[in-house]
Protein backbone atom coordinates (compact mmCIF):
# COMPACT_ATOMS: atom_id res chain seq x y z
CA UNK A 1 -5.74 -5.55 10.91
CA UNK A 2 -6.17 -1.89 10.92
CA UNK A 3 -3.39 -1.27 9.08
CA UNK A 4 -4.35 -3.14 6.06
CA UNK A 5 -8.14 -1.04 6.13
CA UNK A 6 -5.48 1.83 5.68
CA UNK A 7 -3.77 0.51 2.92
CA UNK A 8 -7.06 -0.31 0.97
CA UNK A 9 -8.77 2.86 1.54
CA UNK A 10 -5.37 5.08 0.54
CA UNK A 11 -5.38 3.49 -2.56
CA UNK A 12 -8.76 5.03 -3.73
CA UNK A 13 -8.30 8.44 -4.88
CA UNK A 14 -10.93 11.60 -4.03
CA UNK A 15 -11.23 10.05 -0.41
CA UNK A 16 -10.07 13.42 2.31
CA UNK A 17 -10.90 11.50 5.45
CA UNK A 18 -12.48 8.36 6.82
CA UNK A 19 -12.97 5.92 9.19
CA UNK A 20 -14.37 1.84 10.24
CA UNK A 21 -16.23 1.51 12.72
CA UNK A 22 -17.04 -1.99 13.62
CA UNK A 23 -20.63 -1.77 15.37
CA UNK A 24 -20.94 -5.72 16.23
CA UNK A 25 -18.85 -8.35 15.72
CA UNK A 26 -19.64 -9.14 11.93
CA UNK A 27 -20.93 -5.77 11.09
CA UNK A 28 -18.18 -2.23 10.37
CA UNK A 29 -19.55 0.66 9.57
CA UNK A 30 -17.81 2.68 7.23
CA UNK A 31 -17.71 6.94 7.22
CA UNK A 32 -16.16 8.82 4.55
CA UNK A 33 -15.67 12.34 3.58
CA UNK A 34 -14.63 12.54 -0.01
CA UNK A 35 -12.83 15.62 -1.37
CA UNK A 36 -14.26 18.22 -2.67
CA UNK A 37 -15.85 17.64 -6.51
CA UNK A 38 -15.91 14.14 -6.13
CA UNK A 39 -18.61 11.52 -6.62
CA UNK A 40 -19.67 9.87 -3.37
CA UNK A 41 -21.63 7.12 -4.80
CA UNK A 42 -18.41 6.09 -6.83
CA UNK A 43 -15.61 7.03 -4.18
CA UNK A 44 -18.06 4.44 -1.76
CA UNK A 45 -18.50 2.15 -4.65
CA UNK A 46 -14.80 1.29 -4.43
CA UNK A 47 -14.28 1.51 -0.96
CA UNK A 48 -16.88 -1.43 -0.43
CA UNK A 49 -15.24 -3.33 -3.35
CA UNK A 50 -12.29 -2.88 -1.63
CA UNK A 51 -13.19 -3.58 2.24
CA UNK A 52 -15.17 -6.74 0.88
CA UNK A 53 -12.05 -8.28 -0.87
CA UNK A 54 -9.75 -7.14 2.15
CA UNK A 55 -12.30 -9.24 4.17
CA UNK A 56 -12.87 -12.21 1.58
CA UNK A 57 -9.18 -12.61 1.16
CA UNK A 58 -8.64 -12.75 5.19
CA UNK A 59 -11.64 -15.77 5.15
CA UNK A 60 -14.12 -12.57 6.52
CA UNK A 61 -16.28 -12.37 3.88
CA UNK A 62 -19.36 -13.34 5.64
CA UNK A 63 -19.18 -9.72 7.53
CA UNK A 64 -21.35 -6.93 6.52
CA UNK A 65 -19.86 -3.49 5.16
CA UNK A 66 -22.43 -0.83 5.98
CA UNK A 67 -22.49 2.79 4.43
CA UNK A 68 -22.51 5.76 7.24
CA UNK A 69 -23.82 8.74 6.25
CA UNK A 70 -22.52 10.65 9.05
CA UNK A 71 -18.55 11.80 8.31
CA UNK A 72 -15.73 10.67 10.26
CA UNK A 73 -15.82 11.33 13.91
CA UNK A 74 -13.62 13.05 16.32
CA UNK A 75 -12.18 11.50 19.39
CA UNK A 76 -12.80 13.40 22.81
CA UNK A 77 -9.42 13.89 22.25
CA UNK A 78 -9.32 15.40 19.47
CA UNK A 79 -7.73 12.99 16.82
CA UNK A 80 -9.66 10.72 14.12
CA UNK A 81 -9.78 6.86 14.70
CA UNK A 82 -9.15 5.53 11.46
CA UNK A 83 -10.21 1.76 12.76
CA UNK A 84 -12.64 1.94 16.19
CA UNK A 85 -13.05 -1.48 16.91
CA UNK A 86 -16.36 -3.03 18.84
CA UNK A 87 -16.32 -2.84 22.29
């Protein structure tokens, strides 16, 4: 279901990077680095709205959407994860 985190999260403007990281099975974790001039507390205001009806409408709703406060992190390889899934 990454794809359709994607799709949410494009949709919400004054976002520059971000990523879900699910930390246990009915927890994800969500980092964001909003653009420049931008107001985090709305940008995450509608990225939760938005993660919470992705998840309600896919019968999920029961799982916790958690605010990071660190940014998006890199792979040792180099790239950004947009979805790291619990392992």
């Amino acid at each position: 279901m990454p794809m359709a985190f994607e799709t949410v999260i494009e949709c919400i403007p004054d976002i520059d990077l971000f990523q879900i990281v699910q930390t246990t099975p009915t927890t994800v974790r969500v980092r964001i680095r909003p653009t420049t001039g931008a107001d985090p507390h709305r940008v995450w205001s509608s990225v939760r709205a938005g993660i919470a009806g992705l998840l309600t409408a896919h019968q999920v709703g029961h799982v916790t959407v958690e605010r990071a406060h660190e940014p998006p992190q890199q792979s040792p390889g180099g790239k950004y994860r947009v979805v790291i899934p619990f392992s």
